[in-house]
PDB file of N, CA and C in Angstrom:
ATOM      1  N   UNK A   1     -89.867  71.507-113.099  1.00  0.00           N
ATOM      2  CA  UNK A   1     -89.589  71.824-114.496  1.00  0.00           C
ATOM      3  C   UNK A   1     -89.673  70.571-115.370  1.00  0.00           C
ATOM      4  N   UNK A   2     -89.177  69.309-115.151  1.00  0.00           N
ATOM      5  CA  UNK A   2     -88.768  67.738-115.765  1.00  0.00           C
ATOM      6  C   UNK A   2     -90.510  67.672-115.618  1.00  0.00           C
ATOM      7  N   UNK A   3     -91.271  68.081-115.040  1.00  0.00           N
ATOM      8  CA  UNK A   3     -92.878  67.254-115.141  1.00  0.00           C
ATOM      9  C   UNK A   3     -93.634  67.805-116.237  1.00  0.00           C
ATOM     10  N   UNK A   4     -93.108  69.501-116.504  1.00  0.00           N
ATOM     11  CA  UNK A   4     -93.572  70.076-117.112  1.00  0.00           C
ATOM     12  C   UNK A   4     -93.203  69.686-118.733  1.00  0.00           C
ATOM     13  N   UNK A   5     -92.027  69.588-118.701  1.00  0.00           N
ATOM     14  CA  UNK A   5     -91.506  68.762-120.206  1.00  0.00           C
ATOM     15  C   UNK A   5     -92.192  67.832-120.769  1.00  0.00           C
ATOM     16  N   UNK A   6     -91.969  66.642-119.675  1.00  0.00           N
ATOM     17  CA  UNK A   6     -92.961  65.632-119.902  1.00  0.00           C
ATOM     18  C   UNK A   6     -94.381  65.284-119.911  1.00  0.00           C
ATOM     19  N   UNK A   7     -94.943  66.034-119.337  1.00  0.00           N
ATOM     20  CA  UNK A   7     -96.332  66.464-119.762  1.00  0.00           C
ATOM     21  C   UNK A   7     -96.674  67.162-120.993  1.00  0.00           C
ATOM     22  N   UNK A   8     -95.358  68.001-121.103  1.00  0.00           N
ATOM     23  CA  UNK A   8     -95.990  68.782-122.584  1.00  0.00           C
ATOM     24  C   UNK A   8     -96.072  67.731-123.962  1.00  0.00           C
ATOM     25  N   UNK A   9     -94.684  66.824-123.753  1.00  0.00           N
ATOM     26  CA  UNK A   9     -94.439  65.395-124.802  1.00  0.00           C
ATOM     27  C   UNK A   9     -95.662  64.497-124.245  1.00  0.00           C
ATOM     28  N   UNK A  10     -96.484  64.012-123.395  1.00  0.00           N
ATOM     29  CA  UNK A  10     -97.454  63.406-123.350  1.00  0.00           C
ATOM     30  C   UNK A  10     -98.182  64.082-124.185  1.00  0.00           C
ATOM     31  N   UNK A  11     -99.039  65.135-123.904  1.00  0.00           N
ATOM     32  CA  UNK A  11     -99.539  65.708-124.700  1.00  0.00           C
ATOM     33  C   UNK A  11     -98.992  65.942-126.043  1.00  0.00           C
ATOM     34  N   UNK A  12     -98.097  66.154-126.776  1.00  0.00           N
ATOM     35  CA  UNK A  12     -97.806  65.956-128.242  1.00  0.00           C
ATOM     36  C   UNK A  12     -98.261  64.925-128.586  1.00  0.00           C
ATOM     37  N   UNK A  13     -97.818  63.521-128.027  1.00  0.00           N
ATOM     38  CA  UNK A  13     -97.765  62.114-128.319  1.00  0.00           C
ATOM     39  C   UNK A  13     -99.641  62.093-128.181  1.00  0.00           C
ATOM     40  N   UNK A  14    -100.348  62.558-127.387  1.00  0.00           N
ATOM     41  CA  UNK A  14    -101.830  62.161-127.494  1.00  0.00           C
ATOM     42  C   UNK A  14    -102.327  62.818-128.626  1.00  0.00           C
ATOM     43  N   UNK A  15    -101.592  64.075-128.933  1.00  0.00           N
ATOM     44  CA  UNK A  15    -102.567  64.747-130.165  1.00  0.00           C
ATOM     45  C   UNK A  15    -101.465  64.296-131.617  1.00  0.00           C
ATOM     46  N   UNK A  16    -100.919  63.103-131.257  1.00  0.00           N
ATOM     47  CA  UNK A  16     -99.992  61.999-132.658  1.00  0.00           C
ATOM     48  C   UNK A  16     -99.421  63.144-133.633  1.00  0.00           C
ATOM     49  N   UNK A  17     -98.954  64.414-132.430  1.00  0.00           N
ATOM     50  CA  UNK A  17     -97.238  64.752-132.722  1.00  0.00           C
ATOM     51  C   UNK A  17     -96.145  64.152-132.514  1.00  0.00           C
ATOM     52  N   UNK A  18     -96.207  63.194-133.229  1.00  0.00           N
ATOM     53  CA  UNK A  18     -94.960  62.346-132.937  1.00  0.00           C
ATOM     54  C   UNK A  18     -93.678  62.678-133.525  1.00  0.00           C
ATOM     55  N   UNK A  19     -93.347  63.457-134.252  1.00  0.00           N
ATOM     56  CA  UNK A  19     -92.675  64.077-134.583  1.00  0.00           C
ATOM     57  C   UNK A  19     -91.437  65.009-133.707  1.00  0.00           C
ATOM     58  N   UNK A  20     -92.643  66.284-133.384  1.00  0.00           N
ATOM     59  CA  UNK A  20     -92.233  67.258-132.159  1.00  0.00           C
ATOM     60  C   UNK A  20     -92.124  66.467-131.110  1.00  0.00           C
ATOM     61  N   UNK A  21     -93.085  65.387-130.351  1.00  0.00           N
ATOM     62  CA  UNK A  21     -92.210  64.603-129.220  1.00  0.00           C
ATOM     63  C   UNK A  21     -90.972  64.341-129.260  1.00  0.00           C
ATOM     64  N   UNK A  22     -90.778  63.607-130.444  1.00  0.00           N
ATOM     65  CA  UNK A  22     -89.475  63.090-130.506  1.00  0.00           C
ATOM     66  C   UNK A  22     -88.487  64.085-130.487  1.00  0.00           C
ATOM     67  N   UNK A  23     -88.921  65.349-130.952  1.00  0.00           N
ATOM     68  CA  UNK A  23     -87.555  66.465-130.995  1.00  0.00           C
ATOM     69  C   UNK A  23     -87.608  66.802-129.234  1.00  0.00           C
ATOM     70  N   UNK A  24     -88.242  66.973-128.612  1.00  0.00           N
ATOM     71  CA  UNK A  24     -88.806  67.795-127.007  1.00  0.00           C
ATOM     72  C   UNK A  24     -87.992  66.521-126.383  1.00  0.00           C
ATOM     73  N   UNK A  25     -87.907  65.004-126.963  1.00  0.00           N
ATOM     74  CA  UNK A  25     -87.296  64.110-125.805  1.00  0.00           C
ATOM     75  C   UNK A  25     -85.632  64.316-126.314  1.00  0.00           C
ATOM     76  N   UNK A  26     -85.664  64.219-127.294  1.00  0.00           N
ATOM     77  CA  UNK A  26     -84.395  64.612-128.233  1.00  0.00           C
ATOM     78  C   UNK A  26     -83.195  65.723-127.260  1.00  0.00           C
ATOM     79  N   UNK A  27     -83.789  66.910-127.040  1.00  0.00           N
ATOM     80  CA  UNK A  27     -83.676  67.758-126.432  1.00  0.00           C
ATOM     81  C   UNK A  27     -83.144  67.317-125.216  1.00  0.00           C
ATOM     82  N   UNK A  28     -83.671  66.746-124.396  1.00  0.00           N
ATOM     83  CA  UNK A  28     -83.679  66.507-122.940  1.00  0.00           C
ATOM     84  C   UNK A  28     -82.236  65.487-122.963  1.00  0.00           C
ATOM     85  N   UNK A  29     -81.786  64.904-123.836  1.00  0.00           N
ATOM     86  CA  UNK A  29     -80.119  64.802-123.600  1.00  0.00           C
ATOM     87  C   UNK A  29     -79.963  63.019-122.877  1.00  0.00           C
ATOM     88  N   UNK A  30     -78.637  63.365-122.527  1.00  0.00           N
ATOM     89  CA  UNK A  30     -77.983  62.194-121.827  1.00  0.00           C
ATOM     90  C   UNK A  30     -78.801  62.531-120.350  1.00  0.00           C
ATOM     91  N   UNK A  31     -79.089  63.246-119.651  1.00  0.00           N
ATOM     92  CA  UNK A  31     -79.196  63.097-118.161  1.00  0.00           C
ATOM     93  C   UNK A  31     -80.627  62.656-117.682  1.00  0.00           C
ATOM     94  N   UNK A  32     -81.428  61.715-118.506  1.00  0.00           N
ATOM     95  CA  UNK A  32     -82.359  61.610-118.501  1.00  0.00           C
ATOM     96  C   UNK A  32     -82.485  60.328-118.763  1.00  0.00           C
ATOM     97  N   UNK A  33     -81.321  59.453-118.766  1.00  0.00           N
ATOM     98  CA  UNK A  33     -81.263  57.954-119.317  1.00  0.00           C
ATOM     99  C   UNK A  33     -81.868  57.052-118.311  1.00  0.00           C
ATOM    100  N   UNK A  34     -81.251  57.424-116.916  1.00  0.00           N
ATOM    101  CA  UNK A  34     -82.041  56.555-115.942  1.00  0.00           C
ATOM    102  C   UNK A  34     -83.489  56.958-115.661  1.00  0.00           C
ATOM    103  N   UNK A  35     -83.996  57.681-116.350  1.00  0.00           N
ATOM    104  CA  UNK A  35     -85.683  58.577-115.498  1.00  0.00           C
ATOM    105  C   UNK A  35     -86.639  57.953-115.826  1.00  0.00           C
ATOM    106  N   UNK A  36     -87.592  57.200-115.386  1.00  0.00           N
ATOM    107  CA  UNK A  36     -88.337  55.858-115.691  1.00  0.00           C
ATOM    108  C   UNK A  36     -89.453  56.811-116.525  1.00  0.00           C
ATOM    109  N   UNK A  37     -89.744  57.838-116.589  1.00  0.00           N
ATOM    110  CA  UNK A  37     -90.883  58.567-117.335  1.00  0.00           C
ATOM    111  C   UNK A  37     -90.233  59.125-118.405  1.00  0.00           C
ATOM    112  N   UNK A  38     -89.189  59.535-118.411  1.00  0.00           N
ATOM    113  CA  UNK A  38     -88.513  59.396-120.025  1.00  0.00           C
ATOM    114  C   UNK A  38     -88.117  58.241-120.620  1.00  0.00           C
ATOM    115  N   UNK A  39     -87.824  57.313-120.168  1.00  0.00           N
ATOM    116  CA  UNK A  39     -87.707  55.764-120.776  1.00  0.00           C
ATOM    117  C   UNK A  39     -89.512  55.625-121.337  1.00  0.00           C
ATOM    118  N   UNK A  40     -90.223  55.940-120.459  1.00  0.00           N
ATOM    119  CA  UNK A  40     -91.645  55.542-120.934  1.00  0.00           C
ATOM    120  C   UNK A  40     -91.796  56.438-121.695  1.00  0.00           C
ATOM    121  N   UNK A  41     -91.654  57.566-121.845  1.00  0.00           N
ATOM    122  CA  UNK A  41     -92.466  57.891-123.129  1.00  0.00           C
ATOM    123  C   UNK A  41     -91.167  57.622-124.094  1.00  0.00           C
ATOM    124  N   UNK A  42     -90.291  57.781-124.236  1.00  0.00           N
ATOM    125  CA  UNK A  42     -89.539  56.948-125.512  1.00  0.00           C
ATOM    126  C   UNK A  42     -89.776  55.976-125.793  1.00  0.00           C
ATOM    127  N   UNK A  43     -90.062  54.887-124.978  1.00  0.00           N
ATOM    128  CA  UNK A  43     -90.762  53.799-125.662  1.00  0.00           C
ATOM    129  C   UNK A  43     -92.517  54.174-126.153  1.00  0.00           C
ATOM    130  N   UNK A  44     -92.824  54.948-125.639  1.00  0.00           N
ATOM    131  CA  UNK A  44     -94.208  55.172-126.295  1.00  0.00           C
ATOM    132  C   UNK A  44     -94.209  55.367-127.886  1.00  0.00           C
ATOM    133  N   UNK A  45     -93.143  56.512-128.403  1.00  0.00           N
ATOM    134  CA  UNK A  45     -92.824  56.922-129.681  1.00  0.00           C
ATOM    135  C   UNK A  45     -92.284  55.482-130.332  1.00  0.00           C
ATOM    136  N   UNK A  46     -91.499  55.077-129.890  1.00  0.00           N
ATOM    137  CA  UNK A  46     -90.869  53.581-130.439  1.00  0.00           C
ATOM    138  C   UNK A  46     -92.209  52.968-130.879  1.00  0.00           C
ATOM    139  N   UNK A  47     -93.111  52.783-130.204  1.00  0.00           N
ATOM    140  CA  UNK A  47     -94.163  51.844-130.094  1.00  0.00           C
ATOM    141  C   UNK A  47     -95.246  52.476-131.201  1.00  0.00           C
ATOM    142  N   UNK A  48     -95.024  53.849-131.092  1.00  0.00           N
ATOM    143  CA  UNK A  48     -96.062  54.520-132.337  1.00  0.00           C
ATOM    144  C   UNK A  48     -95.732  54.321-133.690  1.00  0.00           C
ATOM    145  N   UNK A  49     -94.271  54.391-133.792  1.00  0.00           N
ATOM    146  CA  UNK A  49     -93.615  53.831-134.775  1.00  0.00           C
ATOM    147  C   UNK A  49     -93.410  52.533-135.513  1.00  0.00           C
ATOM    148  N   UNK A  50     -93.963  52.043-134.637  1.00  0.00           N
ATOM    149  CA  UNK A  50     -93.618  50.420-135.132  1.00  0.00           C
ATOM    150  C   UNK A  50     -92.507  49.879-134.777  1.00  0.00           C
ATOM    151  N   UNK A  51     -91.485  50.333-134.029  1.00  0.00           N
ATOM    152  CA  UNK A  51     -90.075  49.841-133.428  1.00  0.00           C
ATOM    153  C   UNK A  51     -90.342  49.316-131.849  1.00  0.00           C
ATOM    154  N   UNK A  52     -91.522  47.931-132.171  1.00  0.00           N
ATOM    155  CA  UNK A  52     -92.005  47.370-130.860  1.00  0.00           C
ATOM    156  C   UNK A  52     -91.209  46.806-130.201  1.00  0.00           C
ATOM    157  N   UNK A  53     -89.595  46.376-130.543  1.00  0.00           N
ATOM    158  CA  UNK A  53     -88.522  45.030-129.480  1.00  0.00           C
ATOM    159  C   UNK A  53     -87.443  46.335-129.111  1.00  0.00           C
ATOM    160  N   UNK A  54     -87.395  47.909-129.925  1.00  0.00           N
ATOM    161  CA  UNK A  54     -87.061  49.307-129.297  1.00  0.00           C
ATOM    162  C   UNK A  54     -88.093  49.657-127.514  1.00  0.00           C
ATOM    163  N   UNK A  55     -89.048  48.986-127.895  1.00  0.00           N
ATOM    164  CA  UNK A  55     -89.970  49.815-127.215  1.00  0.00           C
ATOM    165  C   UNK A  55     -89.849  48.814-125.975  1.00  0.00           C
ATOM    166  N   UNK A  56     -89.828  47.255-125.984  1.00  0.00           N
ATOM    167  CA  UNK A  56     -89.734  46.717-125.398  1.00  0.00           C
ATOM    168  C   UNK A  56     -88.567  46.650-124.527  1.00  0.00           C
ATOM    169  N   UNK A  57     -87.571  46.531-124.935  1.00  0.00           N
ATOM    170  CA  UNK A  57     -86.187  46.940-124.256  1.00  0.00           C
ATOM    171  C   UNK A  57     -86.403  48.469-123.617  1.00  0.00           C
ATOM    172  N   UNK A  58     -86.733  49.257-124.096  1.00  0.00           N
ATOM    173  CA  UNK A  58     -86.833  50.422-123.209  1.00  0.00           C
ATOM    174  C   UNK A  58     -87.478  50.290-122.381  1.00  0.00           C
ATOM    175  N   UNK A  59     -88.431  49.876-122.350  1.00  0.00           N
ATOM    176  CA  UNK A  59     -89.355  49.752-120.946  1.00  0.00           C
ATOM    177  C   UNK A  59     -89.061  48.376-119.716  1.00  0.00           C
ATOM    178  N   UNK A  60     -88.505  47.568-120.154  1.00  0.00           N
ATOM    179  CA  UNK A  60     -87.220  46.874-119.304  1.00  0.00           C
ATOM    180  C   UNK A  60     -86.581  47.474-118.443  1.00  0.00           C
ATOM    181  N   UNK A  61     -85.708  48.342-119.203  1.00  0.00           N
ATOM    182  CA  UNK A  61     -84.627  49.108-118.922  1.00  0.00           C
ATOM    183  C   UNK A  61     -85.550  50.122-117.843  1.00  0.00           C
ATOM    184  N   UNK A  62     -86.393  50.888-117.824  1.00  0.00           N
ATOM    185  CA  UNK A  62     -87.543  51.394-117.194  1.00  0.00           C
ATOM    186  C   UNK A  62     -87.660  51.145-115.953  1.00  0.00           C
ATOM    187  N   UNK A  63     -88.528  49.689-116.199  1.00  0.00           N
ATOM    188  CA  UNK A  63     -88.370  48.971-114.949  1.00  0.00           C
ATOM    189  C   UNK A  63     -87.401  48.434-113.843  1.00  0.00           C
ATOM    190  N   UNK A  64     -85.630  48.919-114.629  1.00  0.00           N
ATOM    191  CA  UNK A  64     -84.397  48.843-113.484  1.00  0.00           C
ATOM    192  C   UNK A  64     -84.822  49.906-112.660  1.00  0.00           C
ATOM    193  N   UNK A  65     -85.618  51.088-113.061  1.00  0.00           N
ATOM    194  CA  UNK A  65     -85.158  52.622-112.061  1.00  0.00           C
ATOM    195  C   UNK A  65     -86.339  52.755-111.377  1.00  0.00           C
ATOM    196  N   UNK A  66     -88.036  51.672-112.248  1.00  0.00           N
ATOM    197  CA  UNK A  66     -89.525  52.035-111.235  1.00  0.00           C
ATOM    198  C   UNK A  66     -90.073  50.937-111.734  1.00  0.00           C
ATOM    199  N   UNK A  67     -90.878  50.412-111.003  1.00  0.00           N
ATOM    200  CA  UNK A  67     -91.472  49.871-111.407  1.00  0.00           C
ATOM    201  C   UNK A  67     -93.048  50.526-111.412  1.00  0.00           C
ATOM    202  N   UNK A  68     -93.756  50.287-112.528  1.00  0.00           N
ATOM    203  CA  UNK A  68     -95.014  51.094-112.595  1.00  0.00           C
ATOM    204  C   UNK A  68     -96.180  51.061-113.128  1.00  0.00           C
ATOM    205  N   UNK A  69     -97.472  50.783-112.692  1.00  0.00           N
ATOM    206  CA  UNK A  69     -98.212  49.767-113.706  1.00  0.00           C
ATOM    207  C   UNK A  69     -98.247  50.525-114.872  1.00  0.00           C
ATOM    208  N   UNK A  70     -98.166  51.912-115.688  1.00  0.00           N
ATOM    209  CA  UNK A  70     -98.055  52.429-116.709  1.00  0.00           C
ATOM    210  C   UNK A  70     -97.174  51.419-117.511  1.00  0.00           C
ATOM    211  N   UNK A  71     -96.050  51.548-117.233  1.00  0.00           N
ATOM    212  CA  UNK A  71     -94.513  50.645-117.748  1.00  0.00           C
ATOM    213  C   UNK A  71     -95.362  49.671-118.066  1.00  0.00           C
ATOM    214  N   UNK A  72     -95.847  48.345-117.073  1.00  0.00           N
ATOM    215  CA  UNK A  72     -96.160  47.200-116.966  1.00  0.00           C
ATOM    216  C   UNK A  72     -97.567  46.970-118.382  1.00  0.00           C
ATOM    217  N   UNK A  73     -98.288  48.363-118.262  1.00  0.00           N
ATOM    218  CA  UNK A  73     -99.226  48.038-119.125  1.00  0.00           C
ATOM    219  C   UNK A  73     -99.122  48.340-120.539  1.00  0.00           C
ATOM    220  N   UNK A  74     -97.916  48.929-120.615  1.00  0.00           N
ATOM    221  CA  UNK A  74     -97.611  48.964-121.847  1.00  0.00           C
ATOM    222  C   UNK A  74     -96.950  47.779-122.425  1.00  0.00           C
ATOM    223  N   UNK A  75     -96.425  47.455-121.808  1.00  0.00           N
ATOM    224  CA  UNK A  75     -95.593  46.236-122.242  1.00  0.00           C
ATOM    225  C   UNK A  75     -96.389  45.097-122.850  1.00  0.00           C
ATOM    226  N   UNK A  76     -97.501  45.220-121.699  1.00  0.00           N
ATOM    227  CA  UNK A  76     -98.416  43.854-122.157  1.00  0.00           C
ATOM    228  C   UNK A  76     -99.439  44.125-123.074  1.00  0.00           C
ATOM    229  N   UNK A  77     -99.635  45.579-123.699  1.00  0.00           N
ATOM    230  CA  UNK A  77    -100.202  46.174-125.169  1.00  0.00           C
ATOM    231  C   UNK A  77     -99.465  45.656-126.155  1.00  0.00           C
ATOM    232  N   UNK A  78     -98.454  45.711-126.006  1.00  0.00           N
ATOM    233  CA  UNK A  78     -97.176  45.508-127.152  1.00  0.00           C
ATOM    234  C   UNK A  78     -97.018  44.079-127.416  1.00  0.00           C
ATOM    235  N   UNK A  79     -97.332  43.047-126.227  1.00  0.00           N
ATOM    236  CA  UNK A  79     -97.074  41.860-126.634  1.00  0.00           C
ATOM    237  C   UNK A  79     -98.476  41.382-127.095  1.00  0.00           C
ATOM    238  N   UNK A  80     -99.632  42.069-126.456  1.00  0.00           N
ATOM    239  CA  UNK A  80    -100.951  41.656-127.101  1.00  0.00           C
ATOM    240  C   UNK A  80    -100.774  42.147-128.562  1.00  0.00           C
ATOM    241  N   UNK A  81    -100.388  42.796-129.319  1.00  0.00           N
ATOM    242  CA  UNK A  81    -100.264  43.514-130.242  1.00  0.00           C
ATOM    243  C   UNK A  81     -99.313  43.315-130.998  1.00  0.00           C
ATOM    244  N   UNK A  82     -98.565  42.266-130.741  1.00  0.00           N
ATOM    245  CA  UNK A  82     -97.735  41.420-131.408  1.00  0.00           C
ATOM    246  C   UNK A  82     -97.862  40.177-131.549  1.00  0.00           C
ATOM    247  N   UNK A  83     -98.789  39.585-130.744  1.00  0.00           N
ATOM    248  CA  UNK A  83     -99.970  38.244-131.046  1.00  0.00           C
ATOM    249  C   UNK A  83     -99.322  37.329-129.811  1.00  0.00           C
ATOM    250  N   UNK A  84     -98.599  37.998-129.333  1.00  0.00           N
ATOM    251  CA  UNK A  84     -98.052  36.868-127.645  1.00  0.00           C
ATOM    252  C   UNK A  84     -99.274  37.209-126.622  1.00  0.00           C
ATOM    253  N   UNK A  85    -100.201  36.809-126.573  1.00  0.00           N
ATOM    254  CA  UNK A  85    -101.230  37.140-125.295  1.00  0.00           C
ATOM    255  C   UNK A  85    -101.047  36.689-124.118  1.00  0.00           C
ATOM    256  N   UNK A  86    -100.075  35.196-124.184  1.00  0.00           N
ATOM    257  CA  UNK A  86     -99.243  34.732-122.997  1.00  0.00           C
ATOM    258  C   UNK A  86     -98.388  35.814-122.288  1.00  0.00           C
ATOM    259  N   UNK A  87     -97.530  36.412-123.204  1.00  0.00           N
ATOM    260  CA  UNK A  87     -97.152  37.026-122.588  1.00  0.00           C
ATOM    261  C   UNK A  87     -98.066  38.359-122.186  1.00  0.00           C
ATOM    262  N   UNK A  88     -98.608  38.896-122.911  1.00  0.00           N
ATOM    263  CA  UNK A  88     -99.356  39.961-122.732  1.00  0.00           C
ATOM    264  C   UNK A  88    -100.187  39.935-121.167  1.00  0.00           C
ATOM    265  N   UNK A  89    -100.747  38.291-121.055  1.00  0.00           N
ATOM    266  CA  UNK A  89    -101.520  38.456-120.164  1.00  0.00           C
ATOM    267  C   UNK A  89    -100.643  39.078-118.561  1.00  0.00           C
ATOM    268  N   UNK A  90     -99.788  37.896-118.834  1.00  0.00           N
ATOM    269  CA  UNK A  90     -98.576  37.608-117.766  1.00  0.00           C
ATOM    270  C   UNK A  90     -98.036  39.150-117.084  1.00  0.00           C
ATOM    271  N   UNK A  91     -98.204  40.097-118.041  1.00  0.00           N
ATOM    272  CA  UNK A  91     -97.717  41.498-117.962  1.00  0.00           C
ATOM    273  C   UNK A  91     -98.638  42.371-117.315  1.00  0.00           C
ATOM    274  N   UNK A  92     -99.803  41.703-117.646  1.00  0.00           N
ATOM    275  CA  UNK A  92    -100.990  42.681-117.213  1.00  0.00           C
ATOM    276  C   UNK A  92    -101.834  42.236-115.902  1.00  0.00           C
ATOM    277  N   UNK A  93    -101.039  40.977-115.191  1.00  0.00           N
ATOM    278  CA  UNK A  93    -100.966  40.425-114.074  1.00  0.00           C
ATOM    279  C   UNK A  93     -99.928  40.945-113.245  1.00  0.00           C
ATOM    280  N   UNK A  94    -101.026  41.410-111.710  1.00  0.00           N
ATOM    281  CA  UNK A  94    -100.158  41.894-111.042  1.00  0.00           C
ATOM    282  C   UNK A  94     -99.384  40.870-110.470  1.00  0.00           C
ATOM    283  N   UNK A  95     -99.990  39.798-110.101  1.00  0.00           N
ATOM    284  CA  UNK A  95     -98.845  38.966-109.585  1.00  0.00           C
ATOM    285  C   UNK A  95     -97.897  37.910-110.545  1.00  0.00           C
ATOM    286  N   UNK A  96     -98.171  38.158-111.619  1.00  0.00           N
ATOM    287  CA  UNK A  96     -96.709  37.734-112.613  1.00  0.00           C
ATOM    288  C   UNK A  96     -96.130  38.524-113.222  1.00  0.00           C
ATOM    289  N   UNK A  97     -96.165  39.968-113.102  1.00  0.00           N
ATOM    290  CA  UNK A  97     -95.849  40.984-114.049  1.00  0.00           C
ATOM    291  C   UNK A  97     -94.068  41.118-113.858  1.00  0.00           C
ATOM    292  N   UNK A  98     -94.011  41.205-112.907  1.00  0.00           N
ATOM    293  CA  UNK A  98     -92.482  41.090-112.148  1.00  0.00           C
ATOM    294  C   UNK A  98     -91.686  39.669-112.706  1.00  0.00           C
ATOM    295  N   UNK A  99     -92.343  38.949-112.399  1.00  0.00           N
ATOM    296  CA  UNK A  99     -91.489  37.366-112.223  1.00  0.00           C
ATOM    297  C   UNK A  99     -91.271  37.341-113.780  1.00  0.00           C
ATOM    298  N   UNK A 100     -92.169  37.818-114.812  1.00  0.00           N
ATOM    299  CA  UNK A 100     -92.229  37.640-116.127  1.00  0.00           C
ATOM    300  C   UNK A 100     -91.078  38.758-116.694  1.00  0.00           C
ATOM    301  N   UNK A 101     -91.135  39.700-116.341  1.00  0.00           N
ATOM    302  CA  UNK A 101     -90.119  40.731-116.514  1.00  0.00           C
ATOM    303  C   UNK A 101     -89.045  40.764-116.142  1.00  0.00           C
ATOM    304  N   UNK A 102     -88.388  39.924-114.865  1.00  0.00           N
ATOM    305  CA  UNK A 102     -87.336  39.595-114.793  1.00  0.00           C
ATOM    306  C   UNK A 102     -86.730  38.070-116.058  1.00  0.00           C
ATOM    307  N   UNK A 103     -87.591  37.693-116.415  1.00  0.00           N
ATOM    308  CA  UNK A 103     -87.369  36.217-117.120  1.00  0.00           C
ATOM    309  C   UNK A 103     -87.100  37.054-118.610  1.00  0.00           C
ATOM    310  N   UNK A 104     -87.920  37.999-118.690  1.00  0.00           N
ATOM    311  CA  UNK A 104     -87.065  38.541-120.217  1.00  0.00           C
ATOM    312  C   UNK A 104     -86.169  38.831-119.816  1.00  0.00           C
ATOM    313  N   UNK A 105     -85.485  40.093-118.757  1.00  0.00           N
ATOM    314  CA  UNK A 105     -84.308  40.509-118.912  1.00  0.00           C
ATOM    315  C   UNK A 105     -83.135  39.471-118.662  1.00  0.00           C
ATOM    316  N   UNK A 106     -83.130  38.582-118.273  1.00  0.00           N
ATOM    317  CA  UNK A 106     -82.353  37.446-117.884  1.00  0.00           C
ATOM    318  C   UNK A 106     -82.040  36.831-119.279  1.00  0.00           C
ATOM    319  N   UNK A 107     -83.362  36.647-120.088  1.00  0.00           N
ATOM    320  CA  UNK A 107     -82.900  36.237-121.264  1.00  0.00           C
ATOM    321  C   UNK A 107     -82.493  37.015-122.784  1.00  0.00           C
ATOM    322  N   UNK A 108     -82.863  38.623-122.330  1.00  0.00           N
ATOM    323  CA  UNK A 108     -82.036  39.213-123.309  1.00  0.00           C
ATOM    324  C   UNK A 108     -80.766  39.842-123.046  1.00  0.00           C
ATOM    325  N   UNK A 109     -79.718  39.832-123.609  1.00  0.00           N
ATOM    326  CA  UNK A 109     -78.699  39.543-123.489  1.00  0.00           C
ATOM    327  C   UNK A 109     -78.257  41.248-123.727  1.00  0.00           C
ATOM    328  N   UNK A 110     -78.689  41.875-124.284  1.00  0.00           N
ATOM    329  CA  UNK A 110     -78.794  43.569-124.305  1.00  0.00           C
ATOM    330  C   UNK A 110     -79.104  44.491-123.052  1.00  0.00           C
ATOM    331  N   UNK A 111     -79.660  43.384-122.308  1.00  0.00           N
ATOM    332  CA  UNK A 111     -80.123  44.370-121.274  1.00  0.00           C
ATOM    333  C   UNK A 111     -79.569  44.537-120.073  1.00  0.00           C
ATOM    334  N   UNK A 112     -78.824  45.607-120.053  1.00  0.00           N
ATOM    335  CA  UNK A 112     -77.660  45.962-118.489  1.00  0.00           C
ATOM    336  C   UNK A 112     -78.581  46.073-117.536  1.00  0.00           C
ATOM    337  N   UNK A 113     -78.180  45.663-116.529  1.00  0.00           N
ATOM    338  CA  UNK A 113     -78.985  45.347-115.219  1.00  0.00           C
ATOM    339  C   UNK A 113     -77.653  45.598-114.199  1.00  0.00           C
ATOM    340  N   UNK A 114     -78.758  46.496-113.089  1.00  0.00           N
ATOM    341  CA  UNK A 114     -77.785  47.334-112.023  1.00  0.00           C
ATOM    342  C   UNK A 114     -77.540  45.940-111.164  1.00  0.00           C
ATOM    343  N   UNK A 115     -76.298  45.865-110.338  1.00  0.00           N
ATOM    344  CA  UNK A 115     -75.925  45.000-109.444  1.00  0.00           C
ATOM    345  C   UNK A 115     -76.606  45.663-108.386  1.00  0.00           C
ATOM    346  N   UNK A 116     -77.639  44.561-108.017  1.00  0.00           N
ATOM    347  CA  UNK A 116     -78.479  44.984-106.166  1.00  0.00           C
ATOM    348  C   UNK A 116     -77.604  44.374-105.216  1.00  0.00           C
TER     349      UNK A 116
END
């Protein structure tokens, strides 16, 4: 049922209903906070919006519950697209994508991180 939701909000978000996405994720509540594919597409809408350091922290937060090159490649859209290509690149590297993503969350101070 949860794939079917989220497929239907992918699809809104591709045909730039961004609007109705946002009501369909809206919908889906508190029990959906840890679900790394509802963190991603909420940061997708963030990101359509222009609320890119929303979008960025969400997909952080993302990466506590999966890690995923979707997640990973968005991230490094957002920083190409915010004129950091350092970082952008770093993101879109598989072998720094991690080491770089732990170095933000370490240094933003917003971001709860599960005790491993």
């Amino acid at each position: 049922m949860t794939n079917k939701i989220f497929i239907k909000i992918e699809e809104l978000i591709k045909l730039k209903k961004i609007n109705e996405a946002q009501n369909e994720l809206a919908k889906l509540g508190n029990n959906f906070f840890k679900d790394p594919e509802y963190l991603y597409l909420r940061s997708k809408v963030f990101y359509i919006n222009k609320l890119y350091y929303i979008a960025i922290d969400t997909l952080l937060i993302a990466l506590e519950f999966a890690e995923t090159d979707k997640i990973y490649n968005l991230i490094s859209e957002i920083y190409y697209n915010l004129g950091n290509k350092d970082l952008s690149k770093k993101f879109s590297n598989l072998e720094l994508r991690s080491q770089a993503a732990n170095s933000l969350k370490n240094e933003l101070s917003g971001i709860h991180r599960e005790k491993k």
